[in-house]
Structures are given as structure tokens and as C-alpha cells.
C-alpha atoms as a PDB file:
ATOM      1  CA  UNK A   1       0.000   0.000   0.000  1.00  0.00           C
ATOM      2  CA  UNK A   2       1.228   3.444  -0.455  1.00  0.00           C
ATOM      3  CA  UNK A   3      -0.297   7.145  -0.533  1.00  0.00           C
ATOM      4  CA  UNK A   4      -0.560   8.574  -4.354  1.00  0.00           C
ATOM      5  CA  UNK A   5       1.842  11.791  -4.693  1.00  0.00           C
ATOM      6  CA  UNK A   6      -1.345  13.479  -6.577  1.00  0.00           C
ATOM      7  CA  UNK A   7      -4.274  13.001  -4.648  1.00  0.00           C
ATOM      8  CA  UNK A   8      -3.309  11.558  -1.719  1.00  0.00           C
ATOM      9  CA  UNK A   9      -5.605   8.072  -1.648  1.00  0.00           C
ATOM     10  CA  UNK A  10      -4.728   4.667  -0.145  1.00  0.00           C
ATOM     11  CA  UNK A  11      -3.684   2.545  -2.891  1.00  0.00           C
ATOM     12  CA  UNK A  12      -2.817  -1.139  -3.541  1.00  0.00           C
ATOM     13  CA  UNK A  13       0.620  -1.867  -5.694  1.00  0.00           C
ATOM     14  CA  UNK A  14      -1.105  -4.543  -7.135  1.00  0.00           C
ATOM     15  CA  UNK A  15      -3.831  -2.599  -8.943  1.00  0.00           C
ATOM     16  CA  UNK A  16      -1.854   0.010 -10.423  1.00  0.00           C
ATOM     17  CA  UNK A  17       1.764   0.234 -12.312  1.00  0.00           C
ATOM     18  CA  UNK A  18       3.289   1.683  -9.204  1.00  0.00           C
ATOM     19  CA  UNK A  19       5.255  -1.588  -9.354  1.00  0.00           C
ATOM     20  CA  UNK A  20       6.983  -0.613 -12.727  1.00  0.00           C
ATOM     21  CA  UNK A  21       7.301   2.669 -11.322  1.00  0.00           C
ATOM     22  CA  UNK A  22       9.384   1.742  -8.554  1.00  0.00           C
ATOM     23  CA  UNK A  23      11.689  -0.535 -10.591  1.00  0.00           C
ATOM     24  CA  UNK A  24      12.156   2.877 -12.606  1.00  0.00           C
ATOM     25  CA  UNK A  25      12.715   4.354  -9.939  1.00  0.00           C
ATOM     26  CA  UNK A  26      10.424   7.392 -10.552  1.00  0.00           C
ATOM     27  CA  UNK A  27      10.181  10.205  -8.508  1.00  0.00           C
ATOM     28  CA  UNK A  28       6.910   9.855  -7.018  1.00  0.00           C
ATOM     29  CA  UNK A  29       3.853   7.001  -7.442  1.00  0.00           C
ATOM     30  CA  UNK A  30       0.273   7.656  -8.935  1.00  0.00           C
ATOM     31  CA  UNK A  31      -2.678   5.920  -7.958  1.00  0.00           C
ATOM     32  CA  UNK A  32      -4.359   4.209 -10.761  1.00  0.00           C
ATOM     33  CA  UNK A  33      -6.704   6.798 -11.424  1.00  0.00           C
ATOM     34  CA  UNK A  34      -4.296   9.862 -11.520  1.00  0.00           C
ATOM     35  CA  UNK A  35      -1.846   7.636 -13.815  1.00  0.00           C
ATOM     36  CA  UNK A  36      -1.861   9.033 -16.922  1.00  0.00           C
ATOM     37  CA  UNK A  37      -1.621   5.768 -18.946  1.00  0.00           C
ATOM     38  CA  UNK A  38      -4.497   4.269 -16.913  1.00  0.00           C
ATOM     39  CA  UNK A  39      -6.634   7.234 -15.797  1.00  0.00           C
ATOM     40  CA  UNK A  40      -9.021   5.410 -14.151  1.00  0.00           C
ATOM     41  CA  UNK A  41      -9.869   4.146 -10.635  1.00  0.00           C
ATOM     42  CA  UNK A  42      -9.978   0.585 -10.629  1.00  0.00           C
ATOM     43  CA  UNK A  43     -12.613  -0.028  -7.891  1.00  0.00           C
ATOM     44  CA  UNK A  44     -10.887  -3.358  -6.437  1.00  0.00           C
ATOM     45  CA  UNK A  45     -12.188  -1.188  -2.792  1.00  0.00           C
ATOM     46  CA  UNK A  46     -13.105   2.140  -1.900  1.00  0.00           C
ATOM     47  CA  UNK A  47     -11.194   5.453  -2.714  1.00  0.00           C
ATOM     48  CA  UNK A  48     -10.481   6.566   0.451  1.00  0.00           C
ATOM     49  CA  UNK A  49      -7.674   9.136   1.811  1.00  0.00           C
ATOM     50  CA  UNK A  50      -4.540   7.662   2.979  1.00  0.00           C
ATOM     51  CA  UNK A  51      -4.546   9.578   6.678  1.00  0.00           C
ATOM     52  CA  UNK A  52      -2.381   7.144   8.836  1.00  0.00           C
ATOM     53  CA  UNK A  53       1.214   6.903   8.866  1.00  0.00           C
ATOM     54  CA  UNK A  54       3.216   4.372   7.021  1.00  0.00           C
ATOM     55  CA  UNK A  55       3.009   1.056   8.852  1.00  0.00           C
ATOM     56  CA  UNK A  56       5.161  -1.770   7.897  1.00  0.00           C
ATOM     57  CA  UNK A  57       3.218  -4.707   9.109  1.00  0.00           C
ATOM     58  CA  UNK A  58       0.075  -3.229   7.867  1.00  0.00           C
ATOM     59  CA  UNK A  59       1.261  -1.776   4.562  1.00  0.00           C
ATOM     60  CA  UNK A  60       4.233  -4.057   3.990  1.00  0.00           C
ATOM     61  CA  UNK A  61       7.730  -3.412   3.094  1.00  0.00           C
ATOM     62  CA  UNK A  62       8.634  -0.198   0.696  1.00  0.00           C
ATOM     63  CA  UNK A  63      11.617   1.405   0.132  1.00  0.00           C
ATOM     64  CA  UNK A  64      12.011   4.407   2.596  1.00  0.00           C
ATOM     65  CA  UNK A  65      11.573   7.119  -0.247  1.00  0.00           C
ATOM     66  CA  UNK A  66       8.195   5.856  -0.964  1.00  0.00           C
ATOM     67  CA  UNK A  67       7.444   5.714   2.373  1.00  0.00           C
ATOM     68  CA  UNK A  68       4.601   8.148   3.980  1.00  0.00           C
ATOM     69  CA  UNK A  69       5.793  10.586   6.111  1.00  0.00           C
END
């Protein structure tokens, strides 16, 4: 799970191409909906606001510059 850089939602690795992103090491991850080459939310679960801090054993392991501060 991480927090998108553009709007801010909770969002699952596996249902966007944050994955590839990462691997690219891009500056910053977009939710599947703010993606450009997607552009649309994916509806897997609810849009919600990511508003907790990071938390490893609930969000799992990212590397620390993806990590919500």
C-alpha cells in the first residue's frame, strides 16, 4: 500500500503500475486513477484518503523514499 503523490488516496501496488514505477525508480507514485496511462480508478475497494502513517506490518515493506511521512 502506499499514498498517491497526486491526490493523496490509499492505494494497492497490485492494482496500479506503481510496481513498474518503482523498478524505474520514478520520482513519485500515482494511484491508478491519476496515472496518466491508466486514468481510471480501478474499484478493487473504496477510494479513500490515505490519513495514517506508514506502517510496515500493515502496509508491507517499501523502500524508505516511498514511504509516507
Amino acid at each position: 500500500m502506499f499514498k498517491c503523490s497526486r491526490c493523496g488516496c490509499k492505494e494497492s501496488t497490485a492494482t496500479c503500475r506503481a510496481q513498474l514505477d518503482m523498478q524505474e525508480d520514478a520520482a513519485s507514485l500515482l494511484c491508478s486513477e491519476c496515472d496518466p496511462k491508466v486514468g481510471v480508478w480501478h474499484r478493487r475497494f473504496a477510494k479513500l484518503p490515505f490519513d495514517g502513517p506508514h506502517v510496515l506490518n500493515k502496509h508491507g515493506p517499501l523502500p524508505e523514499k516511498y514511504r509516507h511521512k
